[in-house]
N, C-alpha and C. Protein backbone atom coordinates (compact mmCIF):
# COMPACT_ATOMS: atom_id res chain seq x y z
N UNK A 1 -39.05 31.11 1.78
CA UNK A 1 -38.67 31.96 2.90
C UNK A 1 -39.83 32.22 3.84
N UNK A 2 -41.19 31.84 3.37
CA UNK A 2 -42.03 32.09 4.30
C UNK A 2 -42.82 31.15 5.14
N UNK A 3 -41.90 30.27 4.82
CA UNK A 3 -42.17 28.49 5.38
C UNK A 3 -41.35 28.71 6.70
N UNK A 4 -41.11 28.31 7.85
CA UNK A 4 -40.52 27.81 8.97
C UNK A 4 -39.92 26.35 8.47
N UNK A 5 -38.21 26.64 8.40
CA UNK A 5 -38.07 24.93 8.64
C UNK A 5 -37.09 25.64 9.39
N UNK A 6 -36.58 24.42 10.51
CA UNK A 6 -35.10 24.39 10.97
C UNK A 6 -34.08 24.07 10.36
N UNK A 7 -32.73 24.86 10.64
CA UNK A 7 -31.91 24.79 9.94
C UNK A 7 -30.94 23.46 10.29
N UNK A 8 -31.18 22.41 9.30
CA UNK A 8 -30.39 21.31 9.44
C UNK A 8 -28.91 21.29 9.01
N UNK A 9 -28.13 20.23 9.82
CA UNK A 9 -26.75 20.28 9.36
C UNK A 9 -26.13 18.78 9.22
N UNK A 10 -25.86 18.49 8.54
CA UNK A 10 -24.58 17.25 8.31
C UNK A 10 -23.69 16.76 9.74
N UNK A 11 -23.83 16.11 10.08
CA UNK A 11 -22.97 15.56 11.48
C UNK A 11 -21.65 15.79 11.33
N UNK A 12 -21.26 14.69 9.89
CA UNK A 12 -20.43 14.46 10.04
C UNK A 12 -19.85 14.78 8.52
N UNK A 13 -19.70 15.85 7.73
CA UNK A 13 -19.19 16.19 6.75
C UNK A 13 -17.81 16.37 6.66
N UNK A 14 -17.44 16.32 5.20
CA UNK A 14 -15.47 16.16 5.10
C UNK A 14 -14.99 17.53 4.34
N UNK A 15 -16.28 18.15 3.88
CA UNK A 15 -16.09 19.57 2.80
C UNK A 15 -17.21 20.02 2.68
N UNK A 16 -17.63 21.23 2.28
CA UNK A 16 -18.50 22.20 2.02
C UNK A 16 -19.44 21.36 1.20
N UNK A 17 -20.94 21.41 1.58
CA UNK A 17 -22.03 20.99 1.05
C UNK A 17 -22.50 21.81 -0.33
N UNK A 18 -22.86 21.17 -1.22
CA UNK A 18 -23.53 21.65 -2.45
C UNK A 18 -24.23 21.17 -2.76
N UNK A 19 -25.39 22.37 -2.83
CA UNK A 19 -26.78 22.19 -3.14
C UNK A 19 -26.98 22.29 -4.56
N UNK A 20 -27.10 21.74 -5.46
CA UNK A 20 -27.35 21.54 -7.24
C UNK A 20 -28.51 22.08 -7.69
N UNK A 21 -29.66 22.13 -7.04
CA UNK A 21 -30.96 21.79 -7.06
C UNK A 21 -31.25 22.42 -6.05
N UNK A 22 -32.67 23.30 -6.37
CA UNK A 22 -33.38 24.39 -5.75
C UNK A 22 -33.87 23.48 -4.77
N UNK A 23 -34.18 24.16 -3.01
CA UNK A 23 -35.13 23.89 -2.31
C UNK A 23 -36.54 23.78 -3.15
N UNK A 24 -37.06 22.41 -2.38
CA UNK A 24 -38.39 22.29 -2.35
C UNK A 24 -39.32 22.28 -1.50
N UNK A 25 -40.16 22.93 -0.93
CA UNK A 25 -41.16 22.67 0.00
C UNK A 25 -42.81 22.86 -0.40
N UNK A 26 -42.96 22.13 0.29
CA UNK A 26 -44.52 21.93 -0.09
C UNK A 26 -45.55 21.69 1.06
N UNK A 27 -46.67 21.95 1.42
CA UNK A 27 -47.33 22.43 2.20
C UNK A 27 -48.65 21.25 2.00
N UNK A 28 -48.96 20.48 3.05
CA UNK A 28 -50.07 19.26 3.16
C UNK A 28 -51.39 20.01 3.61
N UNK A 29 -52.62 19.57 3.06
CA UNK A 29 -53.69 19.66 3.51
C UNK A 29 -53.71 19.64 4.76
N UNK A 30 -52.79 18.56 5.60
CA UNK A 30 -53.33 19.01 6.97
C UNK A 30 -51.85 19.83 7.54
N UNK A 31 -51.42 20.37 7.16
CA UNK A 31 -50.40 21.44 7.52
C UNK A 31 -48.70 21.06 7.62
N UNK A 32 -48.66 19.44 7.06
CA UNK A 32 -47.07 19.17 7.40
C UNK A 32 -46.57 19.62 6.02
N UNK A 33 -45.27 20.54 6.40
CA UNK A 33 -44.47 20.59 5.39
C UNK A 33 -43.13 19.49 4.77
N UNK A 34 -43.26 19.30 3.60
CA UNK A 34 -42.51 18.51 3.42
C UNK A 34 -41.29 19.02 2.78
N UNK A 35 -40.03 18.92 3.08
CA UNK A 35 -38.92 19.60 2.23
C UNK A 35 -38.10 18.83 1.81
N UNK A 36 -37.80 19.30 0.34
CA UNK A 36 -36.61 18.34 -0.65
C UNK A 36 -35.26 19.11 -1.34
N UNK A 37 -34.34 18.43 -0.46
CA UNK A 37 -33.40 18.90 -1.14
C UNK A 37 -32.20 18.37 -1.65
N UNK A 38 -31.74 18.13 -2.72
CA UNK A 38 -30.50 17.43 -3.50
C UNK A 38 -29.09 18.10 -2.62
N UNK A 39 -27.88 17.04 -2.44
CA UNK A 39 -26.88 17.79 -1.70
C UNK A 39 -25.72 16.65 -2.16
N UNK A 40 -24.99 17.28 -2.40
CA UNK A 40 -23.42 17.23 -3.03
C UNK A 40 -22.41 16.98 -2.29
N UNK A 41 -21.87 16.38 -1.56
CA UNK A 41 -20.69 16.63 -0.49
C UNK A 41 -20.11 14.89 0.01
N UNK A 42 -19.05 15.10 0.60
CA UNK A 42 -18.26 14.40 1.00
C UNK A 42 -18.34 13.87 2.96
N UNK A 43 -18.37 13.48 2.81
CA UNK A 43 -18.20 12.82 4.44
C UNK A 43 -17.71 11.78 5.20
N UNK A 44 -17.55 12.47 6.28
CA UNK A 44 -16.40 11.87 7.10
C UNK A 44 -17.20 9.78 8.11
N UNK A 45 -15.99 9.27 8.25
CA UNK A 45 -16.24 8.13 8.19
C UNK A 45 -15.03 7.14 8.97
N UNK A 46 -15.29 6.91 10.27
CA UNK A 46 -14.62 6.27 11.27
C UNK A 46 -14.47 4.45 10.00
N UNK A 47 -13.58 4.42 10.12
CA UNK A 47 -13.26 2.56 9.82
C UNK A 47 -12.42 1.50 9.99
N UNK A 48 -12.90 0.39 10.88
CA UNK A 48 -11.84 -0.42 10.98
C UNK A 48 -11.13 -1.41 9.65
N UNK A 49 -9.99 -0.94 9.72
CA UNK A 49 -9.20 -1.37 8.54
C UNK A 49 -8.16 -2.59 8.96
N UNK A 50 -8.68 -3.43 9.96
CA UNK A 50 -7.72 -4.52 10.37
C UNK A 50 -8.33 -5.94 9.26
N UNK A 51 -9.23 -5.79 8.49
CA UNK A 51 -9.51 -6.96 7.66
C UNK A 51 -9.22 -6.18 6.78
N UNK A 52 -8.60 -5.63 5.99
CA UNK A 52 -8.18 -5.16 4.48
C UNK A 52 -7.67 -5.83 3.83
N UNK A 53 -7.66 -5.76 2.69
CA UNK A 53 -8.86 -5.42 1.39
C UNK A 53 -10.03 -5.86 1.58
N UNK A 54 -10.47 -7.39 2.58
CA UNK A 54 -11.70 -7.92 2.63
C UNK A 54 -13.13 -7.17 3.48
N UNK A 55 -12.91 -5.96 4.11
CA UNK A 55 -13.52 -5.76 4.89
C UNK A 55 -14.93 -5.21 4.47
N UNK A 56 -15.80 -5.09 5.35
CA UNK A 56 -17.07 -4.73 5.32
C UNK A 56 -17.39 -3.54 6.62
N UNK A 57 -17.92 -2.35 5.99
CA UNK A 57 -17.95 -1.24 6.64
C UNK A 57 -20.03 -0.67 6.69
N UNK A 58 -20.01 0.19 7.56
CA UNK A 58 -21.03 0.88 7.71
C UNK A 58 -21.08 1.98 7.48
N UNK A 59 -21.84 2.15 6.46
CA UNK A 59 -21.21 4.00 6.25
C UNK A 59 -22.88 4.96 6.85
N UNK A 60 -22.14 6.03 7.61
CA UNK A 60 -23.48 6.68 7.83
C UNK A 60 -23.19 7.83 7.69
N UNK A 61 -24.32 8.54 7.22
CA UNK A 61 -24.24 10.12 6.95
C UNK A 61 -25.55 10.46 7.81
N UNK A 62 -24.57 11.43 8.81
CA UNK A 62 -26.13 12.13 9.60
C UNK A 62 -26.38 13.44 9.83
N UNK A 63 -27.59 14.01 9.90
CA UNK A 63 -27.96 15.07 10.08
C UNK A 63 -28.44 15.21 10.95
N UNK A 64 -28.49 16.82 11.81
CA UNK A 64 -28.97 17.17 12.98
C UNK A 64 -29.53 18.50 12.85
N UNK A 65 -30.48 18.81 13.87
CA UNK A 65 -31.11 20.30 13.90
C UNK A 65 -30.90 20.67 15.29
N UNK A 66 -29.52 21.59 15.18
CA UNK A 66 -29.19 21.97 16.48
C UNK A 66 -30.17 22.97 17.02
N UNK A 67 -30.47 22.89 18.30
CA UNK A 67 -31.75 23.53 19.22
C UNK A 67 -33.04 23.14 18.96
N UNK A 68 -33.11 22.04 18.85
CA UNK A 68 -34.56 21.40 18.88
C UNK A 68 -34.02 20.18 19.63
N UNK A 69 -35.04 19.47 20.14
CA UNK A 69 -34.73 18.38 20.50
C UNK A 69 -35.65 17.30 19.82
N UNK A 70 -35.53 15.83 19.76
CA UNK A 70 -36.10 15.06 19.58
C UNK A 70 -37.72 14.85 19.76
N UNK A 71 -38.19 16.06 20.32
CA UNK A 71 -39.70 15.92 21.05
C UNK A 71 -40.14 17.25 20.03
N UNK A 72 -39.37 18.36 19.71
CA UNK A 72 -39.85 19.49 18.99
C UNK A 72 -40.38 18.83 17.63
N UNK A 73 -39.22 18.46 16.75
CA UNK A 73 -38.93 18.15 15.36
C UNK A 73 -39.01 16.51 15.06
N UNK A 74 -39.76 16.09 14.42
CA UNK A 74 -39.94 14.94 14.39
C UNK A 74 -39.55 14.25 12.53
N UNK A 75 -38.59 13.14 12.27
CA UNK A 75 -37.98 13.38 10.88
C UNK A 75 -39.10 12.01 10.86
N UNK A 76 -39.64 12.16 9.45
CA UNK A 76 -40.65 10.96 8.95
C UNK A 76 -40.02 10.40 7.87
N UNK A 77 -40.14 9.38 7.39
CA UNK A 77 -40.03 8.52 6.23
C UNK A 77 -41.03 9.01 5.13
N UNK A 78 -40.42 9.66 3.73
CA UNK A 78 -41.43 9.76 2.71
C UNK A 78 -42.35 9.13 2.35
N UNK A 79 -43.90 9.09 2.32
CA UNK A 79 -44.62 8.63 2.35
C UNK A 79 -44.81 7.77 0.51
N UNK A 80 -44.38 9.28 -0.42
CA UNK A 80 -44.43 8.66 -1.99
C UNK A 80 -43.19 7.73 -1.79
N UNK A 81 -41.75 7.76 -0.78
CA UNK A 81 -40.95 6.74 -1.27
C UNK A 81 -41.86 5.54 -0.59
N UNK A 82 -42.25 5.53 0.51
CA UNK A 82 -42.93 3.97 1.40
C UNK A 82 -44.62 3.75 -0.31
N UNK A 83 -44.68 4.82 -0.81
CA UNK A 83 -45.50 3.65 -1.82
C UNK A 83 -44.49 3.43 -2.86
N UNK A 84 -43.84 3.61 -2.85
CA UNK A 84 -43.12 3.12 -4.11
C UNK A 84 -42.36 2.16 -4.03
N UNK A 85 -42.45 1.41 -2.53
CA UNK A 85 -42.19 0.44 -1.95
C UNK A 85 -40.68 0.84 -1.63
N UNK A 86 -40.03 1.79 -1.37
CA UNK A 86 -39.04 1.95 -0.69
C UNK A 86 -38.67 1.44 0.69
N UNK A 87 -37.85 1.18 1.16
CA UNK A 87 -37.62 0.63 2.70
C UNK A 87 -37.27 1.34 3.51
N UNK A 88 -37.99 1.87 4.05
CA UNK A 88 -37.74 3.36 5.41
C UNK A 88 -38.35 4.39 4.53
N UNK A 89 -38.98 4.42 3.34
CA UNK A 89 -39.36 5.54 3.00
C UNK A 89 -38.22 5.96 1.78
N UNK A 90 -37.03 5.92 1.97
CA UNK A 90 -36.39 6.42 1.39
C UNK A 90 -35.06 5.01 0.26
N UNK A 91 -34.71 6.02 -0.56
CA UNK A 91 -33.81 5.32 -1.36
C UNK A 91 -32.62 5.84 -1.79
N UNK A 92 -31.86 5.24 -2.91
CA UNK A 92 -30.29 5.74 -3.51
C UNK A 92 -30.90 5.44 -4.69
N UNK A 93 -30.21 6.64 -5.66
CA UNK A 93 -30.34 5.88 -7.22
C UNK A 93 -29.41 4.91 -7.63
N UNK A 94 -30.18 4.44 -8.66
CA UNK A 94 -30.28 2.82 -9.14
C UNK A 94 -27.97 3.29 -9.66
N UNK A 95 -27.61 4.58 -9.93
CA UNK A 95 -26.49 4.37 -10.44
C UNK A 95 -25.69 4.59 -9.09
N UNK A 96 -26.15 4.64 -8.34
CA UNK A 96 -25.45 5.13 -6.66
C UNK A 96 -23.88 4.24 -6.85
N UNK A 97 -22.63 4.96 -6.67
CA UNK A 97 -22.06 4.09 -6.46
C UNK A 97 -21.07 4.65 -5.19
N UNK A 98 -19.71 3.46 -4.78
CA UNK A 98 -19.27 4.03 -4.11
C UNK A 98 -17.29 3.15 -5.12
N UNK A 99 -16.50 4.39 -5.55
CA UNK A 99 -15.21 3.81 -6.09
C UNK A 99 -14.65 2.55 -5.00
N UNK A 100 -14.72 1.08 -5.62
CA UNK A 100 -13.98 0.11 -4.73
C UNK A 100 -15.01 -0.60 -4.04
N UNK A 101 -16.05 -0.16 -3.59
CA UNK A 101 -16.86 -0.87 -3.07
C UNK A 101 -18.77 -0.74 -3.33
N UNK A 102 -18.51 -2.37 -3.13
CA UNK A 102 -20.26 -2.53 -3.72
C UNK A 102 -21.30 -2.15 -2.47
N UNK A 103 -22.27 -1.89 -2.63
CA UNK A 103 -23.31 -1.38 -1.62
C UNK A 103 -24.27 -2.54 -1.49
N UNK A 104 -24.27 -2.73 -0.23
CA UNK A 104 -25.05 -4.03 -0.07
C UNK A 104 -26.80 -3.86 0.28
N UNK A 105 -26.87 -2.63 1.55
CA UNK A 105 -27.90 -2.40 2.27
C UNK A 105 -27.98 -1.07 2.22
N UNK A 106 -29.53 -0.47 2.22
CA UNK A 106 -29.98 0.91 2.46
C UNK A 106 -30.34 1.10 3.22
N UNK A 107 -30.34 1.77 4.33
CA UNK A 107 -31.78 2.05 5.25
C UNK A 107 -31.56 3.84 5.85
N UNK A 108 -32.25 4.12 6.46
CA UNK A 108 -32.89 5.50 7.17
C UNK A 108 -33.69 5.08 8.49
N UNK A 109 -33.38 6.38 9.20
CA UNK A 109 -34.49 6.42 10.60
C UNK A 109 -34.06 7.65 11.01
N UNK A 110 -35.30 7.90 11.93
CA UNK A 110 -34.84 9.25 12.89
C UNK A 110 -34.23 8.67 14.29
N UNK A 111 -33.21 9.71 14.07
CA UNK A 111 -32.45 8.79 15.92
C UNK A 111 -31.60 9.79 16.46
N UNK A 112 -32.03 10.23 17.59
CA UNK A 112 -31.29 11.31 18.47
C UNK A 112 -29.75 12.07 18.50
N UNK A 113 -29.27 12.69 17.97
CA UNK A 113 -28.06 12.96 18.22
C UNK A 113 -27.48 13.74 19.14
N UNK A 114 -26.47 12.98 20.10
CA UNK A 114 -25.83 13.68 21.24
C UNK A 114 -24.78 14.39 21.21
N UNK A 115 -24.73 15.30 21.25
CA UNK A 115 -24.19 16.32 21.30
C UNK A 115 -22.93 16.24 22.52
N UNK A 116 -23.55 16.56 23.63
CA UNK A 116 -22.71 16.31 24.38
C UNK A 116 -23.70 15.67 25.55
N UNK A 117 -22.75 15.11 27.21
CA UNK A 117 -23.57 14.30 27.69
C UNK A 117 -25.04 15.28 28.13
N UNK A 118 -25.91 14.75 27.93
CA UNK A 118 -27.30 15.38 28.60
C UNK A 118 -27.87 16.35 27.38
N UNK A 119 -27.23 16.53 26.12
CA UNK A 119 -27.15 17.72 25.35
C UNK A 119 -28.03 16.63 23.72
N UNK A 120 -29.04 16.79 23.57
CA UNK A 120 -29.30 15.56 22.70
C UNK A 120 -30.20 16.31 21.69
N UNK A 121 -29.92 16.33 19.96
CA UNK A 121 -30.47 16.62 19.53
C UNK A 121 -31.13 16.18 18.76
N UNK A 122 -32.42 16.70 17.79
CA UNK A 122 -33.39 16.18 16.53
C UNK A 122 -32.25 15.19 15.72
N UNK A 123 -32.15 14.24 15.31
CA UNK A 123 -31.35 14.10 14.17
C UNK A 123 -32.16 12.60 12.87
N UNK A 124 -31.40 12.30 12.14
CA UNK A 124 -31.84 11.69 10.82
C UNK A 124 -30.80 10.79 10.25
N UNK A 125 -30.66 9.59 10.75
CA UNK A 125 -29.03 8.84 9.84
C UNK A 125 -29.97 7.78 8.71
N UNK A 126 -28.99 7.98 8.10
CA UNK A 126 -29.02 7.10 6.67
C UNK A 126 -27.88 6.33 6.99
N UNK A 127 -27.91 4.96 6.51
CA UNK A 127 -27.41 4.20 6.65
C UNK A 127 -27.16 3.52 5.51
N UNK A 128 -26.02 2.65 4.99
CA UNK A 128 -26.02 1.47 3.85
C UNK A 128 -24.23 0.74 4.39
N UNK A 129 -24.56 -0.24 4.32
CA UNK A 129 -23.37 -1.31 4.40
C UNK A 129 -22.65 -1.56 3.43
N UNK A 130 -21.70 -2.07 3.25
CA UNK A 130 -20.64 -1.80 2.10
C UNK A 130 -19.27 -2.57 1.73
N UNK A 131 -19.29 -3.78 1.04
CA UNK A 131 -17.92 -4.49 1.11
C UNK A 131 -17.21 -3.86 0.16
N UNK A 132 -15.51 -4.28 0.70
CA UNK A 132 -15.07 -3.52 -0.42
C UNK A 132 -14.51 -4.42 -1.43
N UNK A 133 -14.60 -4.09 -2.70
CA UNK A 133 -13.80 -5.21 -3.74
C UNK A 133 -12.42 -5.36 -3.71
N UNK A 134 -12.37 -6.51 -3.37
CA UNK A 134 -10.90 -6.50 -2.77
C UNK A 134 -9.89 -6.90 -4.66
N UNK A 135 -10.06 -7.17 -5.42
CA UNK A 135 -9.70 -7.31 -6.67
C UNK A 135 -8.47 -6.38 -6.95
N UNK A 136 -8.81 -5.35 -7.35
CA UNK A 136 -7.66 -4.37 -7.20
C UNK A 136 -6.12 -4.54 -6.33
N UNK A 137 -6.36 -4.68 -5.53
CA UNK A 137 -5.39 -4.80 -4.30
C UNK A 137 -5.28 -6.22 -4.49
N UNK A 138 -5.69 -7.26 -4.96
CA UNK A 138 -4.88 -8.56 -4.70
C UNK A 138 -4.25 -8.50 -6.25
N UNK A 139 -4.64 -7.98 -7.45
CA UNK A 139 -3.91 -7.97 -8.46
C UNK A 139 -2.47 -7.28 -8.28
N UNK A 140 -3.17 -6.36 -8.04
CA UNK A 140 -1.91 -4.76 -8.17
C UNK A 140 -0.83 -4.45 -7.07
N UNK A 141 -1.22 -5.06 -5.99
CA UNK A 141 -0.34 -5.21 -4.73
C UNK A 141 -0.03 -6.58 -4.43
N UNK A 142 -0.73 -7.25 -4.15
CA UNK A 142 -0.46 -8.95 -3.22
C UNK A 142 0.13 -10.03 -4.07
N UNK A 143 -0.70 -9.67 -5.33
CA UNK A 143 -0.36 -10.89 -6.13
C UNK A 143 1.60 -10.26 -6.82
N UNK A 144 1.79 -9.13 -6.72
CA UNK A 144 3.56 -8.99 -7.01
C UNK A 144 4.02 -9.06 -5.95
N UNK A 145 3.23 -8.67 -4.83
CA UNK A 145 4.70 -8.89 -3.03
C UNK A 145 4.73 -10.81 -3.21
N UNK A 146 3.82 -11.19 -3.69
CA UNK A 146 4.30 -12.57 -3.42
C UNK A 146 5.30 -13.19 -4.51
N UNK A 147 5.14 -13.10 -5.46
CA UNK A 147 6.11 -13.10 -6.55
C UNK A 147 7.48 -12.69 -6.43
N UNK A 148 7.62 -11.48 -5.92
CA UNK A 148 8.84 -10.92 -6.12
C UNK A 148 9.87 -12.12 -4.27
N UNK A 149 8.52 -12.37 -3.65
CA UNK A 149 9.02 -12.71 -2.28
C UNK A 149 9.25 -14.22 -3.09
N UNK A 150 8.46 -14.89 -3.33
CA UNK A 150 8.80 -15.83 -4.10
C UNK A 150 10.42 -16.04 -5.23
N UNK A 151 10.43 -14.78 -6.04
CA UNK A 151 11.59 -14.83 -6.60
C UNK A 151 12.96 -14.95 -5.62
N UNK A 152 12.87 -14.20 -4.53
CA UNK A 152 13.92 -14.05 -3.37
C UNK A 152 14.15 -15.43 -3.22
N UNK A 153 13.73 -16.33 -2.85
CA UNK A 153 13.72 -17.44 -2.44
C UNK A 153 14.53 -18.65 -3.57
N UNK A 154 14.72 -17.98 -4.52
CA UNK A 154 15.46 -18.22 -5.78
C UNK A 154 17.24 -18.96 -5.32
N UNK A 155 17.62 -17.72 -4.51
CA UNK A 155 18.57 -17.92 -3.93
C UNK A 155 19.30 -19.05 -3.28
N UNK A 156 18.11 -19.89 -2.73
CA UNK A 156 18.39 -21.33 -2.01
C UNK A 156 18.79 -22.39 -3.16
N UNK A 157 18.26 -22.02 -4.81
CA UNK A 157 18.70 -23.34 -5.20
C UNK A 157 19.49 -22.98 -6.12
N UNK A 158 20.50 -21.95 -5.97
CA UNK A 158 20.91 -21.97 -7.13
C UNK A 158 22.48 -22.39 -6.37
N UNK A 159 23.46 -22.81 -7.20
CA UNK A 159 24.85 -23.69 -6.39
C UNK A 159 25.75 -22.84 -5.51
N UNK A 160 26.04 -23.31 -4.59
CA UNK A 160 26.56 -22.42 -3.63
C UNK A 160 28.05 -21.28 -4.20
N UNK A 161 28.62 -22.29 -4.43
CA UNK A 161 29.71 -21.50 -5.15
C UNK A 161 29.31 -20.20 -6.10
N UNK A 162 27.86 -20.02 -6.82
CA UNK A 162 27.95 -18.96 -7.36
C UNK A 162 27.80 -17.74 -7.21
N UNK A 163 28.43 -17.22 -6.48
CA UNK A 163 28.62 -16.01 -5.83
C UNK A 163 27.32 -14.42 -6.75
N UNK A 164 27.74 -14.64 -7.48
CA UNK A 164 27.19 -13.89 -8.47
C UNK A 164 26.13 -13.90 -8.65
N UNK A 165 25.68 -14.80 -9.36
CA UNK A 165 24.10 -14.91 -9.03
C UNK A 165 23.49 -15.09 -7.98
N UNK A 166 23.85 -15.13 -6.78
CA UNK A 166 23.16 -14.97 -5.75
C UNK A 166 22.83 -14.22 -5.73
N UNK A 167 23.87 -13.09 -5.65
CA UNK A 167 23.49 -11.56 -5.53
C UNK A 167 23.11 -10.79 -6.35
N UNK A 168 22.76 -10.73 -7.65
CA UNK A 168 22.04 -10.41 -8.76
C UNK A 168 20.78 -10.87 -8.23
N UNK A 169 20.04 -12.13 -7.74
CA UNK A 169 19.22 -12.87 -7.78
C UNK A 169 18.50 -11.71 -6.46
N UNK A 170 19.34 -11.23 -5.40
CA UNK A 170 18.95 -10.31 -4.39
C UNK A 170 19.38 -8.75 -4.13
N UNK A 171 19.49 -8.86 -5.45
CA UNK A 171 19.24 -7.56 -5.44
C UNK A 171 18.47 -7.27 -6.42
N UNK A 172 17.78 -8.07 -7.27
CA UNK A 172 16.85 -7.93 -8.13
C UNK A 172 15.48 -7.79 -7.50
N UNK A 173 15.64 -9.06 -6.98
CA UNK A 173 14.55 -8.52 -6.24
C UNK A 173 14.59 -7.59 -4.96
N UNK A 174 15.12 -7.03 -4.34
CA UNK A 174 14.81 -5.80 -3.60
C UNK A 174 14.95 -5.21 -4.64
């Protein structure tokens, strides 16, 4: 409480943030504070769904510090993640997952968030790319619409005269 940070916020969240894990801050020889904090939550996520099941998405989660601007507050890349050979400084744990889809790419940067036009604030996106496993959905959906569409088609060879089984044959399958 006797540290100055700005109060950051989630851009684009889907539910109430939870914090698990105590703030950390810590204070540098030459005066930058560094703060760590674990956070719990859900977020929101624009996607084009015209290649489904096969598609490949961008998922970003961003943060902003409303009333500062980009020139006040400046967001850095962790210096212990850049030796630990992290890429941007930062990382996901090794069990990171996402249900349905594999994670391809990580990254981070600081990059302006606009608010509105002329209205631009401090902000911080994380980034990772993301295909989705399309497996599920070709077992459990595609691979029976074709089957059952397939069975329909039943109808053409069976002898005309048999009235009966035609229609058993279509109404089975619907």
């Amino acid at each position: 409480s006797e540290i100055w940070s700005p109060r950051w916020l989630p851009a684009n969240p889907a539910d109430a943030l939870q914090k698990p894990l105590p703030e950390v801050a810590t204070v540098t020889s030459d005066g930058a504070v560094v703060y760590r904090q674990s956070l719990i939550s859900s977020f929101a996520q624009p996607m084009n769904l015209r290649r489904f099941p096969f598609d490949h998405e961008t998922f970003r989660i961003r943060f902003v510090v409303p009333g500062y601007s980009p020139k006040d507050i400046a967001f850095l890349p962790s210096s212990h993640g850049e030796q630990m050979g992290l890429k941007d400084g930062v990382g996901h744990a090794a069990n990171f997952t996402m249900q349905d889809w594999k994670v391809m790419d990580f990254r981070a940067r600081a990059e302006p968030y606009t608010l509105a036009p002329g209205e631009v604030v401090a902000g911080y996106t994380i980034e990772f790319d993301a295909a989705r496993k399309p497996n599920h959905y070709v077992l459990k959906v595609l691979l029976p619409l074709v089957l059952i569409v397939m069975m329909s088609w039943l109808v053409f060879w069976i002898y005309p005269t048999l009235s009966a089984a035609h229609i058993s044959v279509a109404v089975t399958s619907l």
